[in-house]
Every structure is written in structure tokens, then in C-alpha cells.
C-alpha atoms as a PDB file:
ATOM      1  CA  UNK A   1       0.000   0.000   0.000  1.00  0.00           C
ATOM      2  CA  UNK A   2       0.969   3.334  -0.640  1.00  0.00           C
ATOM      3  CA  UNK A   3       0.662   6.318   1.733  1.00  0.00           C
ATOM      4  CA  UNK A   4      -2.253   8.082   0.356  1.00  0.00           C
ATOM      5  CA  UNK A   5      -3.897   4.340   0.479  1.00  0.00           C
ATOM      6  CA  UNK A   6      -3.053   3.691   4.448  1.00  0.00           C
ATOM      7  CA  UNK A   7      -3.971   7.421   5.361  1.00  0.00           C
ATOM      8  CA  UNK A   8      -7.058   6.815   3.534  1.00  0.00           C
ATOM      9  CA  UNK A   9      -7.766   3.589   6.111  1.00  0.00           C
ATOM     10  CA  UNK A  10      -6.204   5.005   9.279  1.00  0.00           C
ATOM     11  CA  UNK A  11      -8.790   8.060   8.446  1.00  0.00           C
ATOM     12  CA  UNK A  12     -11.785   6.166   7.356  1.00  0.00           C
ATOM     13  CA  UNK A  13     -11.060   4.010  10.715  1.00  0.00           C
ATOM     14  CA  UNK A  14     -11.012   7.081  12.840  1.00  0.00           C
ATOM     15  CA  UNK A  15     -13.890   8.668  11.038  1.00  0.00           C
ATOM     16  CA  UNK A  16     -15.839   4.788  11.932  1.00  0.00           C
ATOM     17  CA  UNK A  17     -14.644   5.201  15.648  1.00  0.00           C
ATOM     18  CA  UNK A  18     -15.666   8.649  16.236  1.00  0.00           C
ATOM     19  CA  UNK A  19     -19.290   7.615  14.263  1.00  0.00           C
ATOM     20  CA  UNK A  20     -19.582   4.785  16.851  1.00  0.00           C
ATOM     21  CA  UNK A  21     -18.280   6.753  20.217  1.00  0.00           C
ATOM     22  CA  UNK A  22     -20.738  10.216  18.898  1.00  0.00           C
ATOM     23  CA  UNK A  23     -23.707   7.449  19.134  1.00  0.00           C
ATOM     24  CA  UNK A  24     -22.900   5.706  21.916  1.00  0.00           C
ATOM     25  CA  UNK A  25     -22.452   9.410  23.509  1.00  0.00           C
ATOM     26  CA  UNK A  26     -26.053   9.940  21.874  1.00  0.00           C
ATOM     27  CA  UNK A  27     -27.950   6.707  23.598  1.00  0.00           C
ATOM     28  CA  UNK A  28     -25.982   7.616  27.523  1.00  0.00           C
ATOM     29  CA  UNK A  29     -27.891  10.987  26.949  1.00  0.00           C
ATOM     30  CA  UNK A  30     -31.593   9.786  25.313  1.00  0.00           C
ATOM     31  CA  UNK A  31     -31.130   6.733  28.328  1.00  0.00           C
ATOM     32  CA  UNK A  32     -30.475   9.863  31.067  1.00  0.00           C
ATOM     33  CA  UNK A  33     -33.239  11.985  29.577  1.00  0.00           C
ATOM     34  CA  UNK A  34     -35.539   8.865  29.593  1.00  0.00           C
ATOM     35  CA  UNK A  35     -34.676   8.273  32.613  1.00  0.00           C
ATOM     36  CA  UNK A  36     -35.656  11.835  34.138  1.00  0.00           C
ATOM     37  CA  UNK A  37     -38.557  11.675  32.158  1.00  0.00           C
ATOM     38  CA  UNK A  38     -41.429  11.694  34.869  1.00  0.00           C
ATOM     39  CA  UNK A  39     -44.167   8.885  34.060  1.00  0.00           C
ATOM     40  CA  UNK A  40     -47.534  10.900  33.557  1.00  0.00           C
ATOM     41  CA  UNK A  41     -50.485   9.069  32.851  1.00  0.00           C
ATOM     42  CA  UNK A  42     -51.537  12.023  30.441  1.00  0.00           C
ATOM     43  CA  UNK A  43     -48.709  11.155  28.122  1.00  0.00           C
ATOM     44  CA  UNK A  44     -47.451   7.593  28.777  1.00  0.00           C
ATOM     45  CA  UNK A  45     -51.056   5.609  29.613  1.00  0.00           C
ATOM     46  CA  UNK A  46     -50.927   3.831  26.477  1.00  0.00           C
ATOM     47  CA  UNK A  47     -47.591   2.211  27.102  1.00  0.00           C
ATOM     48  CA  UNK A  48     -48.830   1.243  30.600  1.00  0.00           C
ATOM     49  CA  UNK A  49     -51.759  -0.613  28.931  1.00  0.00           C
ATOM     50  CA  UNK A  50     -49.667  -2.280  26.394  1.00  0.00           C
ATOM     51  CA  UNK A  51     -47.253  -3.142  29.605  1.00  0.00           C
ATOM     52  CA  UNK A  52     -50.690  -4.809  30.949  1.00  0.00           C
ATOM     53  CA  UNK A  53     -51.825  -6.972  27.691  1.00  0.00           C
ATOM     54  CA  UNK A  54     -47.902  -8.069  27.341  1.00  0.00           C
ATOM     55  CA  UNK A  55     -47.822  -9.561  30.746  1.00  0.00           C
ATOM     56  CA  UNK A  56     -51.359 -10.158  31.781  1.00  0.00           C
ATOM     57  CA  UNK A  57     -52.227 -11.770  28.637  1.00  0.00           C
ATOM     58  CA  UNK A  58     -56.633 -11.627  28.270  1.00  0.00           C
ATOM     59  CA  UNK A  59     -57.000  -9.973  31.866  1.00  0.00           C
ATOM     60  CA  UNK A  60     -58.534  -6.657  31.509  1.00  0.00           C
ATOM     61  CA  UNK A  61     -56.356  -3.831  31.890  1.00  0.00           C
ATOM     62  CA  UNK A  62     -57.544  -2.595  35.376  1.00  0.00           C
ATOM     63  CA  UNK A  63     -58.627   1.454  36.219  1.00  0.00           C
ATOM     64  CA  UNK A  64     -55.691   3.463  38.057  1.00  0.00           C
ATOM     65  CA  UNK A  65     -55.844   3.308  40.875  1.00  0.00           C
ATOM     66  CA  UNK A  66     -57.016  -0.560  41.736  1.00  0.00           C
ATOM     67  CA  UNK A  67     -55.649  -2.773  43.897  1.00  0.00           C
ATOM     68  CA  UNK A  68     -54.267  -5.443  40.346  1.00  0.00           C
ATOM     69  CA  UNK A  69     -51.579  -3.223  39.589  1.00  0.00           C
ATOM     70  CA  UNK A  70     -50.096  -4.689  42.415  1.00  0.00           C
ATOM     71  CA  UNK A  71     -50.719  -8.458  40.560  1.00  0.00           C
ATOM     72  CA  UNK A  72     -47.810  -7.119  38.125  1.00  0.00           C
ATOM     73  CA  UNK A  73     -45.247  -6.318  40.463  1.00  0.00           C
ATOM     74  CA  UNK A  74     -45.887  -2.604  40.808  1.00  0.00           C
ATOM     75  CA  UNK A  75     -45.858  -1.256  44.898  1.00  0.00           C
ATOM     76  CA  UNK A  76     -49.266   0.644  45.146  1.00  0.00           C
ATOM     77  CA  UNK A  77     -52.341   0.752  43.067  1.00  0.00           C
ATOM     78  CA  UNK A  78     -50.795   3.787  40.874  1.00  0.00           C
ATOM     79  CA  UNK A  79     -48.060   2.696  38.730  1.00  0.00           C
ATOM     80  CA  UNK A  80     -46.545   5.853  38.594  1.00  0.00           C
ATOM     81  CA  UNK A  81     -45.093   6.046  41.732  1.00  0.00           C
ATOM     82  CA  UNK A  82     -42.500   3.102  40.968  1.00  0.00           C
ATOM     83  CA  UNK A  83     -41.453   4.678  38.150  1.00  0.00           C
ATOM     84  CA  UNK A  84     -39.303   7.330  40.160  1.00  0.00           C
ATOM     85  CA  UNK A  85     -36.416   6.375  39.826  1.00  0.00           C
ATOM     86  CA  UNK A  86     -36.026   5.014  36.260  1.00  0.00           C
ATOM     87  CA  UNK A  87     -38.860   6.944  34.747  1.00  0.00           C
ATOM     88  CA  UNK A  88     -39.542   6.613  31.249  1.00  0.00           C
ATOM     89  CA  UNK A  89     -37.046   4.620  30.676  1.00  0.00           C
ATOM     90  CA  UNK A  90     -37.911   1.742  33.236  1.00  0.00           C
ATOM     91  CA  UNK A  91     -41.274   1.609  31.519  1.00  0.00           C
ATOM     92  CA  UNK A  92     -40.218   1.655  27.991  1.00  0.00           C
ATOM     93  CA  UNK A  93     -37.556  -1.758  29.189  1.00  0.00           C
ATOM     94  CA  UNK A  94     -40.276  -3.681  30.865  1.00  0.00           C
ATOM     95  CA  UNK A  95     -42.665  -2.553  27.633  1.00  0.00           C
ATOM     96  CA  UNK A  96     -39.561  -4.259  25.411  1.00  0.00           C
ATOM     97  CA  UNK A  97     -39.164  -7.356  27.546  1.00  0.00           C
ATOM     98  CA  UNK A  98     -42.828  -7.624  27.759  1.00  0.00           C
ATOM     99  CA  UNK A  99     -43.167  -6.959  23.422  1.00  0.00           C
ATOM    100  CA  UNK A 100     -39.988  -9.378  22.587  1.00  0.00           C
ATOM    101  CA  UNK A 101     -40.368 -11.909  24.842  1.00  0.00           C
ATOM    102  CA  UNK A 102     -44.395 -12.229  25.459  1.00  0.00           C
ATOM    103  CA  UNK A 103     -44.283 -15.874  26.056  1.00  0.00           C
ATOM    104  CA  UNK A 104     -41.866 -15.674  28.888  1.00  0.00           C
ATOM    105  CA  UNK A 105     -43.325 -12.326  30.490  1.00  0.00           C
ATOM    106  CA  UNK A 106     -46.625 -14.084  31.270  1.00  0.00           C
ATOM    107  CA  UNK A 107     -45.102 -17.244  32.394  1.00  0.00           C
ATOM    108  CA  UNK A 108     -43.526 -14.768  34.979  1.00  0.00           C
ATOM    109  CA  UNK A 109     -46.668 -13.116  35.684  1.00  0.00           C
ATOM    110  CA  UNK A 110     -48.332 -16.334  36.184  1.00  0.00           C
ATOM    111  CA  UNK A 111     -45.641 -17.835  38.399  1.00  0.00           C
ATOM    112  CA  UNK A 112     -45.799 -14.158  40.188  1.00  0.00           C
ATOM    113  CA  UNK A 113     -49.475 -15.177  40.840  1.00  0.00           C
ATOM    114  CA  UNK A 114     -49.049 -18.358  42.232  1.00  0.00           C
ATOM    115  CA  UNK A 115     -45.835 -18.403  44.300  1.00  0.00           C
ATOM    116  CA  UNK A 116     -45.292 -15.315  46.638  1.00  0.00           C
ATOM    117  CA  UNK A 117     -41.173 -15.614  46.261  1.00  0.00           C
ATOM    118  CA  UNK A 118     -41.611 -15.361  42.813  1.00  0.00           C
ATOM    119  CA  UNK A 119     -39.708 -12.044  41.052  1.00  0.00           C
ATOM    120  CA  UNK A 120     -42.825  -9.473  40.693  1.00  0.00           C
ATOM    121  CA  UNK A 121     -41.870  -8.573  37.062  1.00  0.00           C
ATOM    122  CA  UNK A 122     -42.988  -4.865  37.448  1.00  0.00           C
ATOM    123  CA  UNK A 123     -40.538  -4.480  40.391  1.00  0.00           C
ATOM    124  CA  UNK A 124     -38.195  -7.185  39.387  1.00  0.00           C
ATOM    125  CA  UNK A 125     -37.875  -5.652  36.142  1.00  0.00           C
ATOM    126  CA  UNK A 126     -37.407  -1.663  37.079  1.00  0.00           C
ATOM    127  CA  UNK A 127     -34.435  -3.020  39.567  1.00  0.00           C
ATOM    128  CA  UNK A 128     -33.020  -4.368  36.012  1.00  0.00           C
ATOM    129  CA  UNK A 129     -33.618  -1.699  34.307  1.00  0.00           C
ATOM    130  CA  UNK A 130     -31.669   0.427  37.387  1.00  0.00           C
ATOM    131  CA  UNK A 131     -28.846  -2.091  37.699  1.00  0.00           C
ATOM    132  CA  UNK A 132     -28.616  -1.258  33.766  1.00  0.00           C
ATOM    133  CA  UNK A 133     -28.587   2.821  33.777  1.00  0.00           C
ATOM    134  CA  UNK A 134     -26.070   2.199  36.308  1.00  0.00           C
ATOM    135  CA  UNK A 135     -23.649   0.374  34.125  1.00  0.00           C
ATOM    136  CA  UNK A 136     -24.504   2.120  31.474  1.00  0.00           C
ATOM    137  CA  UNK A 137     -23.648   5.656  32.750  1.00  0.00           C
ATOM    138  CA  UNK A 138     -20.486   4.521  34.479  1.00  0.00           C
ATOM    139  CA  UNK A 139     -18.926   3.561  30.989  1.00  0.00           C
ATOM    140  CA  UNK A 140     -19.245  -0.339  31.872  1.00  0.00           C
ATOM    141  CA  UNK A 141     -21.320  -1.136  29.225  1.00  0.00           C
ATOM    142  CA  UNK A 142     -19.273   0.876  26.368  1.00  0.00           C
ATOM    143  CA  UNK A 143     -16.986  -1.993  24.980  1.00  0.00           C
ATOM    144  CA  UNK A 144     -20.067  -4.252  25.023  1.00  0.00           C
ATOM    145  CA  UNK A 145     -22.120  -2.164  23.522  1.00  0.00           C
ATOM    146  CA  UNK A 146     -19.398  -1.201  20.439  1.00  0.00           C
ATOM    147  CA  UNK A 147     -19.195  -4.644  19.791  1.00  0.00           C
ATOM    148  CA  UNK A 148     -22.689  -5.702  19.366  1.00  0.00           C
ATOM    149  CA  UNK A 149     -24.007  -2.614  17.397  1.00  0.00           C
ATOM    150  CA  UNK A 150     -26.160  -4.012  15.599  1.00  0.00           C
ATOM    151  CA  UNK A 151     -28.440  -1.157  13.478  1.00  0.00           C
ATOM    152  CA  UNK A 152     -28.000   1.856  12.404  1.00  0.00           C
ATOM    153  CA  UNK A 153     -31.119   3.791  13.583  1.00  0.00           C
ATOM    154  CA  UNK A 154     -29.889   3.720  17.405  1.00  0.00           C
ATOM    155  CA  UNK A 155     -27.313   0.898  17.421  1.00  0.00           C
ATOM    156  CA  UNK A 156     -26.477   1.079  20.905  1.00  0.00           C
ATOM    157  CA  UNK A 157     -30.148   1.360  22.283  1.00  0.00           C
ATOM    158  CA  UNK A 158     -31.249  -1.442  20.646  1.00  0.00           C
ATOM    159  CA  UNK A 159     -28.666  -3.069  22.001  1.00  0.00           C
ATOM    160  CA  UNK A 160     -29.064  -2.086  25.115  1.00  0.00           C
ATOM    161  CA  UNK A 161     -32.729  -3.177  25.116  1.00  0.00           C
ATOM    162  CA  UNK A 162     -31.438  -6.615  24.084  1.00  0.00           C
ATOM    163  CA  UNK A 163     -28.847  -6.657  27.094  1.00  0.00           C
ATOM    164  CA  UNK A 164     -31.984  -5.896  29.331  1.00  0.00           C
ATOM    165  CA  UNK A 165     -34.089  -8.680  28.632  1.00  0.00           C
ATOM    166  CA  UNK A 166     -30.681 -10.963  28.270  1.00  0.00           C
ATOM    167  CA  UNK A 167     -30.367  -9.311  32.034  1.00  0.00           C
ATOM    168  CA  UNK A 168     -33.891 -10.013  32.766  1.00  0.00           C
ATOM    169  CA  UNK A 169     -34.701 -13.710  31.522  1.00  0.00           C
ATOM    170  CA  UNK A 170     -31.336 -15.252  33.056  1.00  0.00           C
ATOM    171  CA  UNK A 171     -31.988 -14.213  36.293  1.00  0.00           C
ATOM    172  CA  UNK A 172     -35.403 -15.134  36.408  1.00  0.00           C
ATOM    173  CA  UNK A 173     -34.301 -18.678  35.004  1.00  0.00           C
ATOM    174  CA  UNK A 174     -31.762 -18.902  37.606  1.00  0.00           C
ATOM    175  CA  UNK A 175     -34.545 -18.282  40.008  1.00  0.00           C
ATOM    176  CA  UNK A 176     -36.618 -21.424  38.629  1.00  0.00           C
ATOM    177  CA  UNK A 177     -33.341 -23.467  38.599  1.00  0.00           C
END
């Protein structure tokens, strides 16, 4: 190779590795905002009800406040108060667990129903989504989550979604071990 070809690669390389650290940069802040994001039931009901039918299969979505909400791991009869802490963002990982893996998030409902040491997947799932945010925002995730980009819409969110219910499922499985 000649020097205008290698300069060429060493620049198209660090042009690809800013790319990837300027989106990775991109998801830490949409995950923080997300996370601030108070849960209102003005804006955000429809997720919440969607959160329902993923988990609770046929059961009717129950009125806020009522006593059910409970049945899904949540603390109170108003969903929004667990959401302090995570927000947005702790709904919109429990609404992708619940979306990509349907099957499992009502065996965990039903198993939530029937044994009382059973992970609540509501409150199970928020302390994921928590342990998560942490890792993220502390730079532990950032070689995982270069290596596993995956689209180019919001590579690292996706992927991050993906760790979540990876996150999610194997610790409920070690819990039926």
C-alpha cells in the first residue's frame, strides 16, 4: 500500500470510531433523559396498557388506581409512583421485555401469581432496568455495547434493550433453577 492508500484507512477508521463513540455518547444521553422523564399518565397511559396486555395476557387492563396493579409487580395501586427512579425509561424496558419476549413475560406473571417468592416482574424488572442505567452511565457497558451494534437507527439502544431482557430472563431462570 501506498501512503495516500493507508492514510485513507487510518482516516476512514477514525472517522468509523468517532461515528460509533458520537452514538454511543447519543444513547448515555436519550437513556439519562428517559430516565428523568417523569411517568404521567396524560402522556405515557398507552404504554402502561400495552405493559398490561404483554404480561397479563386476556386480563382486563384494570382502572388506576385498583388494587391489580399490584398483581404485576408494581408497589401501590398507581403505577406511577414506581417509576421514580427510572422513569420513562424503566417503563419503555419492561414494555420491550414484555413486546420481545411475550411468552416468557406471562409465564412470569403467572408464576408471580401463584408463588409469593416469585420475582414481581414490574418491580423485578425496574431493579433491572436500574442495575442497567447504572452500568450504562459509568462507561461499563461501552466496549459491550461497540461490539454488538447491531443497526443503524440507534445501534447502541437497541442493544441495550437486548442486554436488558438478556439481564432479565437469566436471572429469572436462575430463580426457577
Amino acid at each position: 500500500l501506498d501512503n495516500h492508500q493507508t492514510n485513507t484507512k487510518i482516516s476512514d477508521a477514525l472517522d468509523g470510531a468517532l461515528l460509533i463513540t458520537k452514538k454511543l455518547h447519543a444513547c448515555k444521553s436519550e437513556v439519562a433523559a428517559e430516565a428523568k422523564t417523569k411517568y404521567t399518565h396524560e402522556e405515557h397511559i398507552a404504554l402502561l396498557q400495552q405493559l398490561w396486555t404483554c404480561f397479563a395476557d386476556d386480563t382486563p387492563i384494570p382502572e388506576i388506581p385498583n388494587e391489580k396493579w399490584k398483581t404485576l409487580g408494581f408497589q401501590g395501586n398507581d403505577p406511577a409512583t414506581d417509576f421514580r427512579g427510572m422513569g420513562l425509561f424503566g417503563l419503555k424496558q419492561l414494555l420491550f421485555f414484555g413486546e420481545t419476549h411475550q411468552v416468557l413475560a406471562r409465564k412470569y406473571y403467572r408464576e408471580a401469581q401463584i408463588d409469593d417468592n416469585w420475582f414481581f416482574p414490574a418491580l423485578f424488572g425496574i431493579n433491572v432496568t436500574g442495575f442497567v442505567h447504572e452500568m450504562l452511565m459509568r462507561g461499563d457497558l461501552d466496549v459491550y455495547l461497540f461490539e454488538h451494534q447491531t443497526s443503524k437507527k440507534s445501534p447502541h439502544k437497541s442493544v441495550l434493550d437486548t442486554l436488558y431482557a438478556k439481564f432479565y430472563t437469566s436471572l429469572c431462570v436462575k430463580r426457577l433453577a
